[in-house]
N, C-alpha and C. Protein backbone atom coordinates (compact mmCIF):
# COMPACT_ATOMS: atom_id res chain seq x y z
N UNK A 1 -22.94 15.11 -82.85
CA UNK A 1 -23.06 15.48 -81.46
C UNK A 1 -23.81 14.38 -80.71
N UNK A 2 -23.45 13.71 -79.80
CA UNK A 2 -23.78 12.46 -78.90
C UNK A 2 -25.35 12.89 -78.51
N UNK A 3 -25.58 14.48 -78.00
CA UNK A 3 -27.51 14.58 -77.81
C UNK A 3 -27.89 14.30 -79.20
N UNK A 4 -27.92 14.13 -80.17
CA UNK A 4 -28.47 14.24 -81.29
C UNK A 4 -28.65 12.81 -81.75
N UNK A 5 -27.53 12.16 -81.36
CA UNK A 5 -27.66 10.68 -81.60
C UNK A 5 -28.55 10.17 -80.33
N UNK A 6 -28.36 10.22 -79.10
CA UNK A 6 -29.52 9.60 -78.18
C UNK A 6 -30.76 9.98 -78.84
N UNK A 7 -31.20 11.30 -79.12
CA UNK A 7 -32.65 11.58 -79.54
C UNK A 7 -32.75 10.76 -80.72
N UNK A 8 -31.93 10.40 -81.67
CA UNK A 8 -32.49 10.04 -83.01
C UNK A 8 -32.37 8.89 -82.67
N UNK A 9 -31.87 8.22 -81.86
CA UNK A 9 -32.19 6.55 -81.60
C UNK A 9 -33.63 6.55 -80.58
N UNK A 10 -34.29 7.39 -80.19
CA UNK A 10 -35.63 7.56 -79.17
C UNK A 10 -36.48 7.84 -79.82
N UNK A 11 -35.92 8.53 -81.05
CA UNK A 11 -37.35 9.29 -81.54
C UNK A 11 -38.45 8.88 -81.80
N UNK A 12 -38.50 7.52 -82.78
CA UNK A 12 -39.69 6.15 -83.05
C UNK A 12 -40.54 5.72 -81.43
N UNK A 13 -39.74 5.70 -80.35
CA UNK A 13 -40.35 5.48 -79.03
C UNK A 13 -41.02 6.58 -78.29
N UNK A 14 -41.11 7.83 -79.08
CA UNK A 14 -42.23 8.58 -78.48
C UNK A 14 -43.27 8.88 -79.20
N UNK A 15 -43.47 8.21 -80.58
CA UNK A 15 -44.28 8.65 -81.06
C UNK A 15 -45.95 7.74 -80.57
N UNK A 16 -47.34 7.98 -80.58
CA UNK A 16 -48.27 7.41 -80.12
C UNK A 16 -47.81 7.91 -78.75
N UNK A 17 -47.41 8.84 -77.62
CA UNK A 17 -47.51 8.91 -76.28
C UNK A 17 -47.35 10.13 -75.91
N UNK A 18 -48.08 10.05 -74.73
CA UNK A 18 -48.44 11.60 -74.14
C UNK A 18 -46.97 12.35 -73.98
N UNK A 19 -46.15 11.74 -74.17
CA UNK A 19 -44.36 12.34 -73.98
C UNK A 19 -43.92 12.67 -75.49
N UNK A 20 -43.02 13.92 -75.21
CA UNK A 20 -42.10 14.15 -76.85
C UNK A 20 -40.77 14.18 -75.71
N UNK A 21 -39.77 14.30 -76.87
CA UNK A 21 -38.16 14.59 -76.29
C UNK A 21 -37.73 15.53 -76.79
N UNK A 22 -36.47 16.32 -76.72
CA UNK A 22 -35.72 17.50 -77.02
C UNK A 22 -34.68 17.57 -76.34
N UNK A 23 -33.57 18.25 -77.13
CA UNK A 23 -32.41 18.57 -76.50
C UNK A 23 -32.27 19.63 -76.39
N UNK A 24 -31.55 20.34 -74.87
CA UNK A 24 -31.64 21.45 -74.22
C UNK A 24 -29.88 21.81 -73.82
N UNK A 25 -29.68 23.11 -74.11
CA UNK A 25 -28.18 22.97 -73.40
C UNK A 25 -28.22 23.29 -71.72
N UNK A 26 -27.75 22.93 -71.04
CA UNK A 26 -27.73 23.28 -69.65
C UNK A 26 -26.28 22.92 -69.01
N UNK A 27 -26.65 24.08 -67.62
CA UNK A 27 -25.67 24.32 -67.03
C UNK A 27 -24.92 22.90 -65.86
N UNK A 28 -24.46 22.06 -66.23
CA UNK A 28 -23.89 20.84 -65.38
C UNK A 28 -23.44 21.37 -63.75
N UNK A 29 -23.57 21.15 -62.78
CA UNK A 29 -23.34 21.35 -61.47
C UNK A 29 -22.11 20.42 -61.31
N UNK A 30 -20.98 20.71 -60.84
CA UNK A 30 -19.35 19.93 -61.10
C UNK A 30 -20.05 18.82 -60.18
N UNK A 31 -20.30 19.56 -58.51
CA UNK A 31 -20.31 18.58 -57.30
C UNK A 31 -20.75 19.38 -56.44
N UNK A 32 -20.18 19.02 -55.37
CA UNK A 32 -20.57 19.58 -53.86
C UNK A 32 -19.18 19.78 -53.84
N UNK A 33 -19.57 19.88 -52.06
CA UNK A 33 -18.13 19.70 -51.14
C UNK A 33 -17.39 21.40 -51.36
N UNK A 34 -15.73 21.23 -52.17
CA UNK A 34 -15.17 22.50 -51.93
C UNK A 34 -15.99 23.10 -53.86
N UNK A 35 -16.95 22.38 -54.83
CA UNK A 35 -16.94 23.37 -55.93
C UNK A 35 -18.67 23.07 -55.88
N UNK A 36 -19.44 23.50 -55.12
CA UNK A 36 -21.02 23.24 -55.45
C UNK A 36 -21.25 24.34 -55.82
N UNK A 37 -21.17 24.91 -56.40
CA UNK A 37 -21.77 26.26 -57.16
C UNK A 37 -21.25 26.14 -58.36
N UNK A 38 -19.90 25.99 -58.71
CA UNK A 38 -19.60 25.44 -60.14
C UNK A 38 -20.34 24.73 -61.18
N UNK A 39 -20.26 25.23 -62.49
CA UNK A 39 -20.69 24.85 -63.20
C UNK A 39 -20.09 24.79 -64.64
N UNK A 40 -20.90 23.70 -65.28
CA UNK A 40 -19.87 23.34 -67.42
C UNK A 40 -21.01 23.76 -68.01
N UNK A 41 -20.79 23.85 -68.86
CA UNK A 41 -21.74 23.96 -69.83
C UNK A 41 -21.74 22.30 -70.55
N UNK A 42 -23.44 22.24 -70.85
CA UNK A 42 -23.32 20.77 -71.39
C UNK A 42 -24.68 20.56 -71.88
N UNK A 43 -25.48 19.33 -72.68
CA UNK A 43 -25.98 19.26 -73.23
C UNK A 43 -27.00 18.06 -72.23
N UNK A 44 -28.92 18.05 -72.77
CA UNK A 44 -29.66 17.04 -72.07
C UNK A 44 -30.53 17.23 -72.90
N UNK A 45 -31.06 15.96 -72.86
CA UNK A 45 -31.99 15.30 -73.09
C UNK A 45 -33.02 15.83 -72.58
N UNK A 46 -34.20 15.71 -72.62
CA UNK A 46 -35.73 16.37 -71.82
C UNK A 46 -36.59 15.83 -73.14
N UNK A 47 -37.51 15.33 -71.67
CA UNK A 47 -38.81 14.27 -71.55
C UNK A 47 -39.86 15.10 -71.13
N UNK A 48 -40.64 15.77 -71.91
CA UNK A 48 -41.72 16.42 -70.85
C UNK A 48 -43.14 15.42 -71.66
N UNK A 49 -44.20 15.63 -70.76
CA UNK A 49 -45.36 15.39 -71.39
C UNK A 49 -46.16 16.81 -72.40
N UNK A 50 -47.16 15.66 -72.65
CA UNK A 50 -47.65 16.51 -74.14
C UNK A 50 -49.21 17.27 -73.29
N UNK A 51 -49.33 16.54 -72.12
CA UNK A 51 -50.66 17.12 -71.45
C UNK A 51 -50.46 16.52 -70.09
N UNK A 52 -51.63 16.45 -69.03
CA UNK A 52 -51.44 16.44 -67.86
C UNK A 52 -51.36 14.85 -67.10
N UNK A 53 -51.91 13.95 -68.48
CA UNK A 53 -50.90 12.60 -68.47
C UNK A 53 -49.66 12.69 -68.00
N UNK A 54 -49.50 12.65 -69.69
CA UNK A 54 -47.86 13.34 -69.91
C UNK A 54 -47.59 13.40 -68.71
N UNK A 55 -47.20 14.41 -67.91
CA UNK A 55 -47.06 14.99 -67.01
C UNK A 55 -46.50 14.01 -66.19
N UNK A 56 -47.88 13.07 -65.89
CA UNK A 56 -47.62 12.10 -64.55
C UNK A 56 -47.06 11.39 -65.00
N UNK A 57 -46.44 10.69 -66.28
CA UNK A 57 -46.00 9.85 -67.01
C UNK A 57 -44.36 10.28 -67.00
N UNK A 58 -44.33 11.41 -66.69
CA UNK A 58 -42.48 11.88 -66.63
C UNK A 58 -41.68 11.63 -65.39
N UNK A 59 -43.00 11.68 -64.49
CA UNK A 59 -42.23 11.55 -63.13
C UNK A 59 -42.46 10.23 -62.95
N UNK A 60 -43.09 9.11 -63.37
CA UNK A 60 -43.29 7.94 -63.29
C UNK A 60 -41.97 7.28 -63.87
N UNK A 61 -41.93 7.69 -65.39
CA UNK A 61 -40.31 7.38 -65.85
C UNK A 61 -39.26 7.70 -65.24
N UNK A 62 -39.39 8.76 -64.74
CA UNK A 62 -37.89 9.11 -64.01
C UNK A 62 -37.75 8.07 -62.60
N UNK A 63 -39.11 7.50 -62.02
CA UNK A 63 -38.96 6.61 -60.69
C UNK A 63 -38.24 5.51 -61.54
N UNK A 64 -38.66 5.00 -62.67
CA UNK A 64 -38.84 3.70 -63.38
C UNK A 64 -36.75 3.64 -63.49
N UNK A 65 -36.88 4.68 -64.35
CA UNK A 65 -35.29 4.68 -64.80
C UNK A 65 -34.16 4.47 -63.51
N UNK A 66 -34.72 5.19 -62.37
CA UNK A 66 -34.03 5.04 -61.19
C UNK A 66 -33.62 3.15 -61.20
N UNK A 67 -35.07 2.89 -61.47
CA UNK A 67 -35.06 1.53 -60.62
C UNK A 67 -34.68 0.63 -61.67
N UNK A 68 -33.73 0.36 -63.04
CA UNK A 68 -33.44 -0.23 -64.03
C UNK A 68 -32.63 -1.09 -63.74
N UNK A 69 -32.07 -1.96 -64.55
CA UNK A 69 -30.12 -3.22 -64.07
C UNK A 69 -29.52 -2.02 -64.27
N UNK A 70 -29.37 -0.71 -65.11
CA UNK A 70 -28.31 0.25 -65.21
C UNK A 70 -29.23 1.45 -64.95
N UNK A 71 -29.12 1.83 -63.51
CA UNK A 71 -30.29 2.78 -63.21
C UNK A 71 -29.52 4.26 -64.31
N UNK A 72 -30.64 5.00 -64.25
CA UNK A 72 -30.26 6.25 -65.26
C UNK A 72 -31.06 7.28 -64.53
N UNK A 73 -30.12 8.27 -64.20
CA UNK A 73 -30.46 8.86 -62.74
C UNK A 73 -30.50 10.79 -63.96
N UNK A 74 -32.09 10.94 -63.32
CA UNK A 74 -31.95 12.22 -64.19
C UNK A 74 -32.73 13.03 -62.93
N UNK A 75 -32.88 14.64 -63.46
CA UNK A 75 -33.58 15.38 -62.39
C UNK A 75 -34.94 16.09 -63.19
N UNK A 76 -36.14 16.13 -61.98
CA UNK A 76 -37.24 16.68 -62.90
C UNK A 76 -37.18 18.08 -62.16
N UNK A 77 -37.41 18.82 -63.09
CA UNK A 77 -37.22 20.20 -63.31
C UNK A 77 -38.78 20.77 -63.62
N UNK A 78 -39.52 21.41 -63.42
CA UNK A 78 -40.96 21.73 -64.26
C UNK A 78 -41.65 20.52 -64.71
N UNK A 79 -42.00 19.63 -63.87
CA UNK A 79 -42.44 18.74 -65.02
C UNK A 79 -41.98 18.15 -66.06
N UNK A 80 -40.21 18.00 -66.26
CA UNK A 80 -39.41 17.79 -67.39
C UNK A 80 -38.36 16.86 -67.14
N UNK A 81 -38.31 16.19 -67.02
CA UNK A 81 -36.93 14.99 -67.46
C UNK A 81 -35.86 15.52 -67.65
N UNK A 82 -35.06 15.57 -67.32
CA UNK A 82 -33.34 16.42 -67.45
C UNK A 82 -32.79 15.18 -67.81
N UNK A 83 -32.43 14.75 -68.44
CA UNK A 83 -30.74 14.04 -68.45
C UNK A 83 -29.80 14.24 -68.97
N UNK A 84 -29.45 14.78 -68.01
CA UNK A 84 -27.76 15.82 -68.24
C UNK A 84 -26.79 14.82 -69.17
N UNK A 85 -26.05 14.69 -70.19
CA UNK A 85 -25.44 13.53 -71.04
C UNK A 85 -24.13 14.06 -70.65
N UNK A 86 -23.32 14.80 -69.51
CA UNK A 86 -22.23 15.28 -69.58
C UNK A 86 -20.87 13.89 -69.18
N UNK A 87 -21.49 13.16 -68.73
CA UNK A 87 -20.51 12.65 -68.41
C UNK A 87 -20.91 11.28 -69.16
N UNK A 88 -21.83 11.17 -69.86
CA UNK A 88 -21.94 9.89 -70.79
C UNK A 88 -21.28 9.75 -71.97
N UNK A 89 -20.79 8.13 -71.73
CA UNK A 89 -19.28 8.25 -72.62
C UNK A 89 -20.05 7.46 -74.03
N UNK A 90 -19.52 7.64 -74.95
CA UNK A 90 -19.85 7.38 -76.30
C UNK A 90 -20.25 5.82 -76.73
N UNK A 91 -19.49 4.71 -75.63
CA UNK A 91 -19.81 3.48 -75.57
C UNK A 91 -21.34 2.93 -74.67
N UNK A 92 -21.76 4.07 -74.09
CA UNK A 92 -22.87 4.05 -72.77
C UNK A 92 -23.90 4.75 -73.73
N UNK A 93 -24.14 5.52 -75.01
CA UNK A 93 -25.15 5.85 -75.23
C UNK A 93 -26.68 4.82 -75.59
N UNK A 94 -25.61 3.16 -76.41
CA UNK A 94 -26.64 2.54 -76.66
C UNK A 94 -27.64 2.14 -75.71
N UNK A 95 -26.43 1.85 -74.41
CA UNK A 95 -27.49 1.22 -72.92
C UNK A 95 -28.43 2.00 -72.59
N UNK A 96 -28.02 3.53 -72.54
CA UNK A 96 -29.15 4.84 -72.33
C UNK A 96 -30.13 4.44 -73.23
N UNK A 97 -30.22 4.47 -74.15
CA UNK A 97 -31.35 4.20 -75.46
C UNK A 97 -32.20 3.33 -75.12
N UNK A 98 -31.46 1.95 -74.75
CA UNK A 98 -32.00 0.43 -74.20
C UNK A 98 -33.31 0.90 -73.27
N UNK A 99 -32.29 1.58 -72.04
CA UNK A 99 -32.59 1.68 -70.55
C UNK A 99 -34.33 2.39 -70.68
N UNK A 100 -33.92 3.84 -71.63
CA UNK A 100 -35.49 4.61 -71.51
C UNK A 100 -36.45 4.25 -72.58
N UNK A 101 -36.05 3.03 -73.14
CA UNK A 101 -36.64 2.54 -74.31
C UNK A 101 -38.00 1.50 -73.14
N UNK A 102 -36.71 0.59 -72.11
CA UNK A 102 -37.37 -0.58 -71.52
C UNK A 102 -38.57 0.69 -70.55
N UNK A 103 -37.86 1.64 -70.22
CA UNK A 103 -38.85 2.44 -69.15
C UNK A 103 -40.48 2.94 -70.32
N UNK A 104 -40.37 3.26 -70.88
CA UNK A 104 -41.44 3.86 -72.34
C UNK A 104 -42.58 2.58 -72.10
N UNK A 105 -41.76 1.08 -72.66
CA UNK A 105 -42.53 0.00 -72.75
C UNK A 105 -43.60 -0.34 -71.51
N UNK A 106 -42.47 0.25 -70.27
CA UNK A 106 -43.20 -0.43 -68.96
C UNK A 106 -44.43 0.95 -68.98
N UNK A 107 -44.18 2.15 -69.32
CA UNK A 107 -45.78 2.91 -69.31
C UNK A 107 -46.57 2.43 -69.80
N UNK A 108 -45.95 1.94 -71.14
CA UNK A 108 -47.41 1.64 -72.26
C UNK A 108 -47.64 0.62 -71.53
N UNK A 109 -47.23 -0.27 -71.37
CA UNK A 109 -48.24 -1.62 -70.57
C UNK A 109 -49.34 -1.50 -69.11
N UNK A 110 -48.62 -0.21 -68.04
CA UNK A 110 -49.17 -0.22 -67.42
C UNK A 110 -50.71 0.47 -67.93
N UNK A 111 -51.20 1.36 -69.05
CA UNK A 111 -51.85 1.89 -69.14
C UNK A 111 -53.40 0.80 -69.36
């Protein structure tokens, strides 16, 4: 299952930090326009912190990831990192990996 492979290529990059990861099933939103209430069923990723770091450290990543060469556009929910993987295609998982790997590095340095 493609969530299972993003997490197991992340997993070594959360260890030592106020963040863990997990995969969550959730409900995908199609669009707007004539189907915004529609919804798939589908699978994400989630970034929460481990304390009130943590915390500030999720919404910091999620600015960071915005702002990447391949931005990676997720939604925070509770304090939690969503990234919906529904429409990520099987050749795009390594760049995802890359992308929140380079975002991880840029916390630890700023600290």
């Amino acid at each position: 299952m493609q969530v299972n492979r993003v997490i197991e290529g992340l997993k070594n990059c959360f260890e030592d930090t106020s963040l863990s990861i997990h995969s969550q099933d959730v409900m995908s939103q199609i669009g707007s326009g004539s189907l915004p209430v529609e919804r798939l069923p589908s699978s994400a990723i989630v970034v929460q912190g481990k304390n009130k770091a943590g915390e500030k450290q999720v919404l910091q990543l999620e600015k960071f990831l915005r702002k990447v060469s391949i931005p990676v556009i997720g939604r925070v929910n509770d304090k939690h990192l969503i990234l919906d993987l529904r429409c990520l295609r099987t050749d795009q998982e390594e760049i995802l990996i890359q992308m929140i790997r380079f975002g991880l590095q840029n916390l630890i340095t700023k600290k």
